[in-house]
N, C-alpha and C. Protein backbone atom coordinates (compact mmCIF):
# COMPACT_ATOMS: atom_id res chain seq x y z
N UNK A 1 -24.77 2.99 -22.11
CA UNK A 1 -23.35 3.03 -21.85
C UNK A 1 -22.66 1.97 -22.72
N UNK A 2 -21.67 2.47 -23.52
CA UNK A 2 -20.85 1.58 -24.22
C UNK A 2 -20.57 0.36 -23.80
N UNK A 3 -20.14 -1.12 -24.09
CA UNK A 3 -19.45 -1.64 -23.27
C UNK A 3 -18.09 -2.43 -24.26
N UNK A 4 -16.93 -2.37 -23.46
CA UNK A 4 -16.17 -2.73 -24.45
C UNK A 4 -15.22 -4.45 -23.92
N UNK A 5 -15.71 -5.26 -24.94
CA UNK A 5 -15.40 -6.55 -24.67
C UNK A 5 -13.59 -6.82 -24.22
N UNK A 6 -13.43 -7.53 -23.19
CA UNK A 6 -11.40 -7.91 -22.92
C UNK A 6 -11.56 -9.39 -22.55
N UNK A 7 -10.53 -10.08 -23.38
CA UNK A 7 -10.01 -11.16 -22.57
C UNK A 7 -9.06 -10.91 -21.54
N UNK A 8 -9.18 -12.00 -20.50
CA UNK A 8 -8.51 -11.33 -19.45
C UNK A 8 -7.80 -12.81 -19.14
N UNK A 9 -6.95 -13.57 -18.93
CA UNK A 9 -5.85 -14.76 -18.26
C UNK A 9 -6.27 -14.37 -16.46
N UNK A 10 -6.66 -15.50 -16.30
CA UNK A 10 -6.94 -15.63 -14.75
C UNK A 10 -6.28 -16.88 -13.76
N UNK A 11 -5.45 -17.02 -12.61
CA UNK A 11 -5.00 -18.18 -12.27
C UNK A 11 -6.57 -19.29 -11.82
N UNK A 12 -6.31 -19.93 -11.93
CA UNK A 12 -7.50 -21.06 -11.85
C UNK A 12 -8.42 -20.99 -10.27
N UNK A 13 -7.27 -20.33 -9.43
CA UNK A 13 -8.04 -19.91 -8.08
C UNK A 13 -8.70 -18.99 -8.81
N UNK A 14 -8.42 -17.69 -8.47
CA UNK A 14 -9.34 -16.79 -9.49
C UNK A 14 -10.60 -17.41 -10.25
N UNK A 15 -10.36 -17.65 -11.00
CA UNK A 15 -11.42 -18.35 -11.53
C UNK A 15 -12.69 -18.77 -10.98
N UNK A 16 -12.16 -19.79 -10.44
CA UNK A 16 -12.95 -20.13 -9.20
C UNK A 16 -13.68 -19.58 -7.90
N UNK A 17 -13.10 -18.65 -7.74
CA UNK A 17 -13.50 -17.71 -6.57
C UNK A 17 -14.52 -16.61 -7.35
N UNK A 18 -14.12 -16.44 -8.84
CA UNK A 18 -15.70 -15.69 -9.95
C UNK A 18 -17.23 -16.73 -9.79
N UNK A 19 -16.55 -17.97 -10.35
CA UNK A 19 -17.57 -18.59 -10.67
C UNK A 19 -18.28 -18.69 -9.47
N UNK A 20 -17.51 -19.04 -8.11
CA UNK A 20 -18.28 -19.36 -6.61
C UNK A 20 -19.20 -18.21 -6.55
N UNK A 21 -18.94 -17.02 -6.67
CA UNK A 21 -19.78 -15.83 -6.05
C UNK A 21 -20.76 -15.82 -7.23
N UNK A 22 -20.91 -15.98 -8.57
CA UNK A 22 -21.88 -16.26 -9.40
C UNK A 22 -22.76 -17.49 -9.12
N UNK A 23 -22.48 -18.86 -8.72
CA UNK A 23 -22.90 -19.98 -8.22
C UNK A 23 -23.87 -19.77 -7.04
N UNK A 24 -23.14 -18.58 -6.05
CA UNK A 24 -23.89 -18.25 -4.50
C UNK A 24 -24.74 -17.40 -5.10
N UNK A 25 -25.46 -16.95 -5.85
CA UNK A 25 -26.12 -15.80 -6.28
C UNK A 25 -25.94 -14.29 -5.97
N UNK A 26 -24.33 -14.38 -5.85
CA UNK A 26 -24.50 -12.81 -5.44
C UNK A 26 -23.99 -11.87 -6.61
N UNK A 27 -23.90 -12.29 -8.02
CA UNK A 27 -24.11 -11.95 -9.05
C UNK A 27 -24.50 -12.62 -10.12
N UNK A 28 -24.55 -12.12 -10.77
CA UNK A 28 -25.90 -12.85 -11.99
C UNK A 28 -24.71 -13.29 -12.96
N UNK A 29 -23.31 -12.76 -13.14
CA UNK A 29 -22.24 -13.61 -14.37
C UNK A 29 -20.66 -13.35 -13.78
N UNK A 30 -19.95 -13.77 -14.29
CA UNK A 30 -18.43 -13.39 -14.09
C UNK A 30 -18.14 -11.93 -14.51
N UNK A 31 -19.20 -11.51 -15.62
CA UNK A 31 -18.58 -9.77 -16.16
C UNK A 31 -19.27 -9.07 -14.86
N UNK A 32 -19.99 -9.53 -14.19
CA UNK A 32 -20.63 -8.56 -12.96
C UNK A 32 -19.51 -8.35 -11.66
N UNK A 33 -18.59 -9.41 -11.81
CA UNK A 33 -17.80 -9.94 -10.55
C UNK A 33 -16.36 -8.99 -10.96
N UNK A 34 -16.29 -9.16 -12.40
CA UNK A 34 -14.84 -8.50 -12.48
C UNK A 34 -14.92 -6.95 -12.61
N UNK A 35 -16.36 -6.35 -12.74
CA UNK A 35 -16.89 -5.13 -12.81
C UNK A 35 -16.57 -4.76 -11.54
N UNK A 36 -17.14 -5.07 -10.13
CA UNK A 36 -17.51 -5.00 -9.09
C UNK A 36 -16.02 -5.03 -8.46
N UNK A 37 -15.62 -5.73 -8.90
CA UNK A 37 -13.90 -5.66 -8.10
C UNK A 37 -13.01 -4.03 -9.24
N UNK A 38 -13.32 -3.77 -9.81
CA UNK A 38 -12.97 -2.85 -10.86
C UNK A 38 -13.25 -1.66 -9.92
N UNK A 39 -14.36 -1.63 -9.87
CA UNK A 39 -14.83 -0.34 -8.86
C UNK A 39 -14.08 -0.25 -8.09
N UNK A 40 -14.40 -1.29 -6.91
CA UNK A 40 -13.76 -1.21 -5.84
C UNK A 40 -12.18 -1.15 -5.64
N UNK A 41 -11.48 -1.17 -6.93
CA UNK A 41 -10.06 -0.61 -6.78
C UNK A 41 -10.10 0.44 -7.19
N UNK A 42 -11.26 0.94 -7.98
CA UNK A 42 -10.88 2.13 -8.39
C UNK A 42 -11.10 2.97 -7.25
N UNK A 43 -11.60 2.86 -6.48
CA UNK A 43 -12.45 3.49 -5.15
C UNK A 43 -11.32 3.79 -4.23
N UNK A 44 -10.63 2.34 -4.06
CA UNK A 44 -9.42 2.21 -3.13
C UNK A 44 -8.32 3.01 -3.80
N UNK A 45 -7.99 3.29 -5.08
CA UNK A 45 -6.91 4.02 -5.34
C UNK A 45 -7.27 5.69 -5.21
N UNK A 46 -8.55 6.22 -5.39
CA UNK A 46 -8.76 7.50 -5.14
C UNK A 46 -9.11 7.88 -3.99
N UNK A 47 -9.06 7.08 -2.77
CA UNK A 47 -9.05 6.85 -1.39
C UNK A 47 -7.43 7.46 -1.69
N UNK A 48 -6.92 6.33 -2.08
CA UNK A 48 -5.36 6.78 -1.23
C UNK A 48 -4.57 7.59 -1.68
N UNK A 49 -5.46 8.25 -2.96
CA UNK A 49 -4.70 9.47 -3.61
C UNK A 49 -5.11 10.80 -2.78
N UNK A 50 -6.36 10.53 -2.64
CA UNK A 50 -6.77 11.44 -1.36
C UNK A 50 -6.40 11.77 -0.16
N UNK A 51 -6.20 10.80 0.48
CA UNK A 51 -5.31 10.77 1.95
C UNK A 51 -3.94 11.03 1.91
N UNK A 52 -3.04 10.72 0.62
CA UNK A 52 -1.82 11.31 0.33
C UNK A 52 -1.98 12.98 -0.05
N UNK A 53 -3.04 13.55 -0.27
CA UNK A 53 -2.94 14.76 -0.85
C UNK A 53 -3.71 15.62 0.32
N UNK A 54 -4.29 15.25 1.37
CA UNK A 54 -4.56 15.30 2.46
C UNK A 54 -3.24 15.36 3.69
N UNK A 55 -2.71 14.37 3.25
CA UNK A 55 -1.16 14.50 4.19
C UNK A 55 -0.32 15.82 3.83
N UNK A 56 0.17 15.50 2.40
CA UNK A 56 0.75 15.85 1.89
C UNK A 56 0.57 18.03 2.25
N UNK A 57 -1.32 18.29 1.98
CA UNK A 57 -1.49 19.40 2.28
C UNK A 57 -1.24 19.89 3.73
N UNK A 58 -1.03 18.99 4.85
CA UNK A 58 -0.92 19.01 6.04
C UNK A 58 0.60 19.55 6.43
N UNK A 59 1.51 18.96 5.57
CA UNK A 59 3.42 19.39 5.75
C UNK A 59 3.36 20.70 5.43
N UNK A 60 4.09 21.36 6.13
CA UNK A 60 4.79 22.62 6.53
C UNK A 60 5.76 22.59 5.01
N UNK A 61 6.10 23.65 4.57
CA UNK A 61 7.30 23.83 3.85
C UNK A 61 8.68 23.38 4.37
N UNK A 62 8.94 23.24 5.68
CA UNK A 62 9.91 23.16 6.09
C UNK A 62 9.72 21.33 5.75
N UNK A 63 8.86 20.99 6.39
CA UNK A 63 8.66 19.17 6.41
C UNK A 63 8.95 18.74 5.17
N UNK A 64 8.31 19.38 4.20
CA UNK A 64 8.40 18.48 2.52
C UNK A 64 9.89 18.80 2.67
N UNK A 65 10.71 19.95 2.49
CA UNK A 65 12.22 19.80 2.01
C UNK A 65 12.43 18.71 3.38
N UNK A 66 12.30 18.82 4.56
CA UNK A 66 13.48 17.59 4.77
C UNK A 66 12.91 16.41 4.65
N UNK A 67 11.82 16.48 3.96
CA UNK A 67 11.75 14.81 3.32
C UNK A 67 12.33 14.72 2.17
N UNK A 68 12.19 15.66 1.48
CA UNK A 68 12.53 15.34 0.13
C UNK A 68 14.44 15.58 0.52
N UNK A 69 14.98 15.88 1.00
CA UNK A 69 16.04 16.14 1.70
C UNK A 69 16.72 14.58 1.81
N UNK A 70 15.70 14.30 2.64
CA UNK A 70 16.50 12.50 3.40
C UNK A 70 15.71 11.16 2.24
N UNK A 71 14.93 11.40 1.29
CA UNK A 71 14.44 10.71 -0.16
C UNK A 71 15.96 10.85 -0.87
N UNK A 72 16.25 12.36 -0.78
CA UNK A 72 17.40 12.27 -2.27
C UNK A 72 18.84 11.55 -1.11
N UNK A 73 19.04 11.99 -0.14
CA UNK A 73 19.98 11.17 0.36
C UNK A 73 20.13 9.73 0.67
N UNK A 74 18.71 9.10 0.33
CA UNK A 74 18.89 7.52 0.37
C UNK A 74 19.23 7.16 -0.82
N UNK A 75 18.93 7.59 -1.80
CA UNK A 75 19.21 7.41 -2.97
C UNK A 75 20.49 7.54 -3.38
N UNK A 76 20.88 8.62 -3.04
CA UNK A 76 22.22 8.74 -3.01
C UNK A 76 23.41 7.39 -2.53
N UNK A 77 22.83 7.19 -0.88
CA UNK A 77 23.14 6.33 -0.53
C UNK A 77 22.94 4.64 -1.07
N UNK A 78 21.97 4.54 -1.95
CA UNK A 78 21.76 3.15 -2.22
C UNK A 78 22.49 3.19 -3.95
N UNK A 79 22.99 4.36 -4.66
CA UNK A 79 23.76 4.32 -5.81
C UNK A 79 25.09 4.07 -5.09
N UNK A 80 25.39 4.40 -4.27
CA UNK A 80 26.95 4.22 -3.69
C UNK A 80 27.31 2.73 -2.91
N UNK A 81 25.85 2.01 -3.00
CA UNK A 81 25.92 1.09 -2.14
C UNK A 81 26.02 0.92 -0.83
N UNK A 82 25.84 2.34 -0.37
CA UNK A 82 25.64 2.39 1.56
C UNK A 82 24.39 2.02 2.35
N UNK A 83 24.30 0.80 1.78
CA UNK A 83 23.28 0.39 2.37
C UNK A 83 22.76 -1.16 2.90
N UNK A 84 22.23 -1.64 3.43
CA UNK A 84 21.94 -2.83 4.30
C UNK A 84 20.85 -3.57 3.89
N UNK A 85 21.31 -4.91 3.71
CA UNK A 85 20.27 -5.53 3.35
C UNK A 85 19.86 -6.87 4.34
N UNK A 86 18.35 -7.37 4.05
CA UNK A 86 18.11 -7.68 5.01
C UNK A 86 17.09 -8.83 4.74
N UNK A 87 17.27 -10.43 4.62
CA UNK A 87 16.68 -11.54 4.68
C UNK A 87 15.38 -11.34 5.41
N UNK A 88 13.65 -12.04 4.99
CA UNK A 88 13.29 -11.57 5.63
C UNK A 88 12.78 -11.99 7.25
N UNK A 89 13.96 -12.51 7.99
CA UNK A 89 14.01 -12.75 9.53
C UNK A 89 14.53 -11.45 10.22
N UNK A 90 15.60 -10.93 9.00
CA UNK A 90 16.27 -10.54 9.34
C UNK A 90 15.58 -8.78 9.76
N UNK A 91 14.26 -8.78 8.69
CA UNK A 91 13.49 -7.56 8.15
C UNK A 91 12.33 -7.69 9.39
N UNK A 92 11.96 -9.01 10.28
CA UNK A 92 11.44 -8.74 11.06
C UNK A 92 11.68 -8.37 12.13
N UNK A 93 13.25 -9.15 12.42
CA UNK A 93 13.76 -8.45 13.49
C UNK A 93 13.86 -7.06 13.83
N UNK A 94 14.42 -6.44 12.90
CA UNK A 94 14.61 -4.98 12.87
C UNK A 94 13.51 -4.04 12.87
N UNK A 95 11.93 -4.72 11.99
CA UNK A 95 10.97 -4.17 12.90
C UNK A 95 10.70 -4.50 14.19
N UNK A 96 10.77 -5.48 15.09
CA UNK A 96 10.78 -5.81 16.14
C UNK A 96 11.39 -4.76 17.23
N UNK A 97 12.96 -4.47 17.20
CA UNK A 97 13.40 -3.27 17.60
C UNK A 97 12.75 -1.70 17.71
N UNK A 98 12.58 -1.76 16.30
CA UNK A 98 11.71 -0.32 15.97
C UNK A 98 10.59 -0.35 16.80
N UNK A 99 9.88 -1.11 16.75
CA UNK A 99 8.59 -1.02 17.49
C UNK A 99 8.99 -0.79 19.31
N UNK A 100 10.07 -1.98 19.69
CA UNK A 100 10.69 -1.80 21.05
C UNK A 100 11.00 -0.17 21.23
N UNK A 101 11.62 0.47 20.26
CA UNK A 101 12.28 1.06 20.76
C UNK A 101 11.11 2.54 21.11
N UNK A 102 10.10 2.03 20.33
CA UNK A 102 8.96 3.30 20.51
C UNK A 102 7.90 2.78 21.67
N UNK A 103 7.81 2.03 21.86
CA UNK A 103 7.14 1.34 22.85
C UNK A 103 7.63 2.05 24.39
N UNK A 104 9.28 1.77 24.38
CA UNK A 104 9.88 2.60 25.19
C UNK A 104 9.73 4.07 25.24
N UNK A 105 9.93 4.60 23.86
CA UNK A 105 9.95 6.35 24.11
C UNK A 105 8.31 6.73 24.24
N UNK A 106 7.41 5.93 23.98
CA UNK A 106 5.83 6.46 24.31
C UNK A 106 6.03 5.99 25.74
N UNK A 107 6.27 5.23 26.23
CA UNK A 107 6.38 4.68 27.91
C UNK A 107 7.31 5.50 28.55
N UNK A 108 8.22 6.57 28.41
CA UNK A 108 8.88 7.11 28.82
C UNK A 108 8.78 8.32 29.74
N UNK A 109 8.76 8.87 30.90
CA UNK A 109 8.10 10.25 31.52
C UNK A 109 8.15 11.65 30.78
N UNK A 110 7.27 12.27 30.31
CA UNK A 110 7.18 13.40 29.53
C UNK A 110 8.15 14.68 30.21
N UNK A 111 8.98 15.17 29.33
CA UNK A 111 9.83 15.91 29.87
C UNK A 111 9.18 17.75 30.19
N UNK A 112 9.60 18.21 31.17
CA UNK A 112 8.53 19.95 30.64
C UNK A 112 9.24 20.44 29.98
């Protein structure tokens, strides 16, 4: 198998956190460490291309248009400037609510 040489700029943590796992013996150099993390994103991104195309095959025709429906209307809305912004206390709060407010409607008596 070919192999093709890169310099790569690393912050000095980084660095350090290569050399440690080469030092502990759980690889034999730094090209084994940046290999090994290589994979494993590559792994993690065709994971989540999968599970999106998995979802994605799961929506009804009707579901994709009104997503793609309420996508083009935010957009809409955030070129016009109709929209809210939010510090992030301000971004937890408002998940805070959200979560309240489902907390409530799953706790709520099921209607027939």
């Amino acid at each position: 198998m070919p192999v093709e040489q890169m310099n790569i700029s690393l912050s000095p943590q980084m660095a350090r956190f290569i050399r440690g796992k080469v030092k502990k013996g759980e690889y034999t150099n730094a090209s084994e460490v940046v290999r090994d993390a290589v994979r494993r994103l590559q792994a993690s991104e065709s994971e989540r291309k999968s599970e999106t195309r998995d979802l994605e095959a799961s929506l009804s025709l009707a579901e994709r248009a009104a997503i793609r429906k309420r996508v083009q209307q935010g957009i809409h809305d955030i070129g016009v400037g109709d929209v809210e912004e939010f510090d992030e206390e301000g971004l937890r709060d408002y998940f805070a609510g959200v979560i309240e407010r489902g907390k409530k409607r799953l706790a709520a008596p099921k209607r027939p």
